[in-house]
PDB file of N, CA and C in Angstrom:
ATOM      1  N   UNK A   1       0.841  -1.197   0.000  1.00  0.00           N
ATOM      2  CA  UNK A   1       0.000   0.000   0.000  1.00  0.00           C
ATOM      3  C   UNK A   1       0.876   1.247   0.000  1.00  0.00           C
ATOM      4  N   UNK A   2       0.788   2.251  -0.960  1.00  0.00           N
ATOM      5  CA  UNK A   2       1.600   3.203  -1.036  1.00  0.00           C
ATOM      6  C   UNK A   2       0.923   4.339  -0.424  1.00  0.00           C
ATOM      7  N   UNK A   3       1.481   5.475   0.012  1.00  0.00           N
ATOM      8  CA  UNK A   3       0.947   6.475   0.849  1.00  0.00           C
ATOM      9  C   UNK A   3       0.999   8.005  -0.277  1.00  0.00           C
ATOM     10  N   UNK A   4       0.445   7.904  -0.970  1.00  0.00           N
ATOM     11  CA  UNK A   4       0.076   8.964  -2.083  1.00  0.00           C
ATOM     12  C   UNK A   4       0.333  10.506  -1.647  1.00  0.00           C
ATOM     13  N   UNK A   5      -0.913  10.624  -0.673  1.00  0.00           N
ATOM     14  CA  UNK A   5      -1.231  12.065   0.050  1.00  0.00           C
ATOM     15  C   UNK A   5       0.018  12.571   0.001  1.00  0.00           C
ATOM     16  N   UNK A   6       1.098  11.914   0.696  1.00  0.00           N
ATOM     17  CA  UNK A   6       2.662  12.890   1.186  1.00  0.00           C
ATOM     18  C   UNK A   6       3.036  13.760  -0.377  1.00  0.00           C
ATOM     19  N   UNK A   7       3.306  12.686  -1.114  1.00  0.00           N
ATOM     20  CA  UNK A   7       3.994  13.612  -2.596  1.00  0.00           C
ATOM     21  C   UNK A   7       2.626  14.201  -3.252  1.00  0.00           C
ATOM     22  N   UNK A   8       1.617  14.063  -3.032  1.00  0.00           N
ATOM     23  CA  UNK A   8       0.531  14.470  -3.643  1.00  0.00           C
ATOM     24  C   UNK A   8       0.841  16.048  -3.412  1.00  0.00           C
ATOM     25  N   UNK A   9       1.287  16.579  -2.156  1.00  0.00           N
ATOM     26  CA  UNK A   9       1.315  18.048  -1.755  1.00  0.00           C
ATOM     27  C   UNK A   9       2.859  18.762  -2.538  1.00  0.00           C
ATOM     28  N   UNK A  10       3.526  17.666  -2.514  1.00  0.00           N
ATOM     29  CA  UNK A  10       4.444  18.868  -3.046  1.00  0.00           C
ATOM     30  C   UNK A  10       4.626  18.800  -4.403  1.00  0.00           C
ATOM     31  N   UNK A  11       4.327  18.193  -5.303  1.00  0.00           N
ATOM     32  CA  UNK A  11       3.821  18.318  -6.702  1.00  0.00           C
ATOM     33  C   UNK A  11       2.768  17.268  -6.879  1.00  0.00           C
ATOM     34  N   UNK A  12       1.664  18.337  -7.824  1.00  0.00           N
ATOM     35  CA  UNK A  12       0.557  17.645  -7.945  1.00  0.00           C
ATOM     36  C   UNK A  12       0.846  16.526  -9.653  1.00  0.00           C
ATOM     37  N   UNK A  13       0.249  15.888  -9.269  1.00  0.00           N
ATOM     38  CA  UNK A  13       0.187  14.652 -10.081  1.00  0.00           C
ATOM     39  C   UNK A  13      -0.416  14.861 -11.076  1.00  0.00           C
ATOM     40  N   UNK A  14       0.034  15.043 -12.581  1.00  0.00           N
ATOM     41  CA  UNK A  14      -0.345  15.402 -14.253  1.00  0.00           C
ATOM     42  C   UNK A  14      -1.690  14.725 -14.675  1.00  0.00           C
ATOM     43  N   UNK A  15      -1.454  13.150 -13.816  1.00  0.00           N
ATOM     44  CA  UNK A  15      -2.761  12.452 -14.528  1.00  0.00           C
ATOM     45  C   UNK A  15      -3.867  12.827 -13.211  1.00  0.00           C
ATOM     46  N   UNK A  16      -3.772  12.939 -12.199  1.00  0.00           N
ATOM     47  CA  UNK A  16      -4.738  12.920 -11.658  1.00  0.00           C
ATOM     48  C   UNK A  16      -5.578  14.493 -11.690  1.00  0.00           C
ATOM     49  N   UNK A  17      -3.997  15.755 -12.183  1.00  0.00           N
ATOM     50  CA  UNK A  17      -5.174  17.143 -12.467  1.00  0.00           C
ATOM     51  C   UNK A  17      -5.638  16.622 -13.657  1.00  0.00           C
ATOM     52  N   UNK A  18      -5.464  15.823 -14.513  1.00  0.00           N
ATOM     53  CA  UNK A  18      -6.020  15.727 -16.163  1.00  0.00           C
ATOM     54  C   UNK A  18      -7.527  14.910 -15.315  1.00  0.00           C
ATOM     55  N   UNK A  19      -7.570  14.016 -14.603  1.00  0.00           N
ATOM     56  CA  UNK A  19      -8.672  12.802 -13.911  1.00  0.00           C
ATOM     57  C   UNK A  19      -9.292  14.241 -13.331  1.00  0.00           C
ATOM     58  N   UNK A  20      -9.352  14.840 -12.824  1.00  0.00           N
ATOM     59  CA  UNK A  20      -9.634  15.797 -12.545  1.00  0.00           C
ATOM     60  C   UNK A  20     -10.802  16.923 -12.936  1.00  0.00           C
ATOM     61  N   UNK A  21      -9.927  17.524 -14.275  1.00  0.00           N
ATOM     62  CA  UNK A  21     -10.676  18.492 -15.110  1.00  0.00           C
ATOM     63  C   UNK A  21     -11.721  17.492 -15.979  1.00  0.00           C
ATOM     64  N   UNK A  22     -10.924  16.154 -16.260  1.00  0.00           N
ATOM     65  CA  UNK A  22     -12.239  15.225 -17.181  1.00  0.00           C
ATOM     66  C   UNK A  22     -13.277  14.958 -16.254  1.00  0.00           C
ATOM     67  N   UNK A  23     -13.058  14.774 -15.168  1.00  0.00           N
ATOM     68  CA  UNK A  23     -14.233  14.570 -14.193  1.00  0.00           C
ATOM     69  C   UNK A  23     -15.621  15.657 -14.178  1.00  0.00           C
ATOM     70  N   UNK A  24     -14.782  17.027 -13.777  1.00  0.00           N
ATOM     71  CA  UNK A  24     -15.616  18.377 -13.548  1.00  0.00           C
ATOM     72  C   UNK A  24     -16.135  18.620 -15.193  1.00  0.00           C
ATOM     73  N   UNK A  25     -15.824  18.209 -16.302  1.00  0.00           N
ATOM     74  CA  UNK A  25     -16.536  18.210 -17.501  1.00  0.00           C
ATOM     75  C   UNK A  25     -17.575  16.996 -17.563  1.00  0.00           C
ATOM     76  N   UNK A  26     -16.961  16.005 -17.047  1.00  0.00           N
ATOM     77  CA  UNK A  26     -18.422  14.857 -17.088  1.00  0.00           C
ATOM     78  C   UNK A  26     -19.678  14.730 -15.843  1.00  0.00           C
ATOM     79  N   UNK A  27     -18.957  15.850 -14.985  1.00  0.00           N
ATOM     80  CA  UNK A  27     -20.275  15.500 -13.923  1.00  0.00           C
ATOM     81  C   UNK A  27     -21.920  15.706 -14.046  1.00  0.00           C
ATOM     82  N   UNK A  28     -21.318  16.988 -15.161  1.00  0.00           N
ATOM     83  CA  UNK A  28     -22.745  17.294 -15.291  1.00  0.00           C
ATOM     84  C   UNK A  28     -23.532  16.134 -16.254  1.00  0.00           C
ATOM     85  N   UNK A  29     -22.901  15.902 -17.249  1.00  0.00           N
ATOM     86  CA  UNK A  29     -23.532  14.680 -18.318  1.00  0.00           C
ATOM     87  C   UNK A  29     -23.338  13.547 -16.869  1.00  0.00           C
ATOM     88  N   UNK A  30     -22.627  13.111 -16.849  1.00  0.00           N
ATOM     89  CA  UNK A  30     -22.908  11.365 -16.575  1.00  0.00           C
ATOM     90  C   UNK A  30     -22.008  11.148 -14.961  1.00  0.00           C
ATOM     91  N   UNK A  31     -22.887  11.355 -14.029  1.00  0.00           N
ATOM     92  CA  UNK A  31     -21.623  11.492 -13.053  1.00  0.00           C
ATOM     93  C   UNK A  31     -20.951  10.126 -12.581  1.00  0.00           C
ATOM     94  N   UNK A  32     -21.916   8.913 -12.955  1.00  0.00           N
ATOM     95  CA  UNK A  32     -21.277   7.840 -12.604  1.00  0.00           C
ATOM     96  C   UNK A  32     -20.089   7.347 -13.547  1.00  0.00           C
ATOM     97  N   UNK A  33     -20.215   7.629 -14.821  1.00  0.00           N
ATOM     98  CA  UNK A  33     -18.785   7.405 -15.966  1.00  0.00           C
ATOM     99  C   UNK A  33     -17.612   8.482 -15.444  1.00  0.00           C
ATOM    100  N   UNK A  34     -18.010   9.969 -14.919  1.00  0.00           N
ATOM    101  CA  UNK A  34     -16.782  10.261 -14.777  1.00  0.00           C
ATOM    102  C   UNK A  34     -16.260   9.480 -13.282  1.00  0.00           C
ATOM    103  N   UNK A  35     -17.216   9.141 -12.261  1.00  0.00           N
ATOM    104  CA  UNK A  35     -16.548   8.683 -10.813  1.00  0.00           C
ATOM    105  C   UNK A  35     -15.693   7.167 -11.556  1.00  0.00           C
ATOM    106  N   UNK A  36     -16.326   6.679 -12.463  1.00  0.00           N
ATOM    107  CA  UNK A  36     -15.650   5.296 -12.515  1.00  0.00           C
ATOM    108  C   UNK A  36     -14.417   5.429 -13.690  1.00  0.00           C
ATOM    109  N   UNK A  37     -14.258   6.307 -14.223  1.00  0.00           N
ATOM    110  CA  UNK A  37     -12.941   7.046 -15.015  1.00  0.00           C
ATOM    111  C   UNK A  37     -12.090   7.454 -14.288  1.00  0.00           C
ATOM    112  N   UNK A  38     -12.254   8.409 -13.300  1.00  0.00           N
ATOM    113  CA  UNK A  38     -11.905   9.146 -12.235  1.00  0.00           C
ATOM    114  C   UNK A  38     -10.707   7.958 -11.510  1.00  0.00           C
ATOM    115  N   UNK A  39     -11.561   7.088 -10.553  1.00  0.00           N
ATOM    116  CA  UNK A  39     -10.922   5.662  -9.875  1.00  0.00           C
ATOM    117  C   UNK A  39      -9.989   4.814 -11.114  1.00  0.00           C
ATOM    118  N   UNK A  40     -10.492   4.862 -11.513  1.00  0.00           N
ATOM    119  CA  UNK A  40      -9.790   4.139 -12.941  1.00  0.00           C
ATOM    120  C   UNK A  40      -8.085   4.880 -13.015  1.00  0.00           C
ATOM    121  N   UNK A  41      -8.163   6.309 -13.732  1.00  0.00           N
ATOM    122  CA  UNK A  41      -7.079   6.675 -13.721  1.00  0.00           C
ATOM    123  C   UNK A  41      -6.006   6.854 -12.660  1.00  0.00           C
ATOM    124  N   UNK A  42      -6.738   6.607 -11.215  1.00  0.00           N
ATOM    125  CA  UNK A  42      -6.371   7.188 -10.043  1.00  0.00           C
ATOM    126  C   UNK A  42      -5.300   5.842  -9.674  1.00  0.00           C
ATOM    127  N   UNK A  43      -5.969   4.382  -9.764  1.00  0.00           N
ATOM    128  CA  UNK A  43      -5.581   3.753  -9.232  1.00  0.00           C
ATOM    129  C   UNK A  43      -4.375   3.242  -9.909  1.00  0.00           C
ATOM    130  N   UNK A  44      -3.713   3.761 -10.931  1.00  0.00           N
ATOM    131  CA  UNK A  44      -2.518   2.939 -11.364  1.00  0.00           C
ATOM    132  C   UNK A  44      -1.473   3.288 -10.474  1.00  0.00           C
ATOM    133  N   UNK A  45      -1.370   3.968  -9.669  1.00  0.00           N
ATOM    134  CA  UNK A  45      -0.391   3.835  -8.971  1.00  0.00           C
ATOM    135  C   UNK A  45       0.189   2.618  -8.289  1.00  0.00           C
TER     136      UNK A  45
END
């Protein structure tokens, strides 16, 4: 289990602001495709 949060603060992570802005564009259409896109991109760590 890796501990994300720590480096999360001192540079933010490219794919997760990109998981991010695609999210806040799909919430309004489809909010369950962007939450399960969202987790999707999140979890390759």
């Amino acid at each position: 289990m890796k501990i994300v949060h720590l480096n999360k603060e001192k540079q933010p992570d490219p794919v997760e602001e990109l998981a991010r802005v695609l999210v806040a564009k799909w919430r309004k259409k489809d909010k369950e495709k962007a939450e399960r896109k969202y987790a999707h991109l999140t979890s390759k760590k």
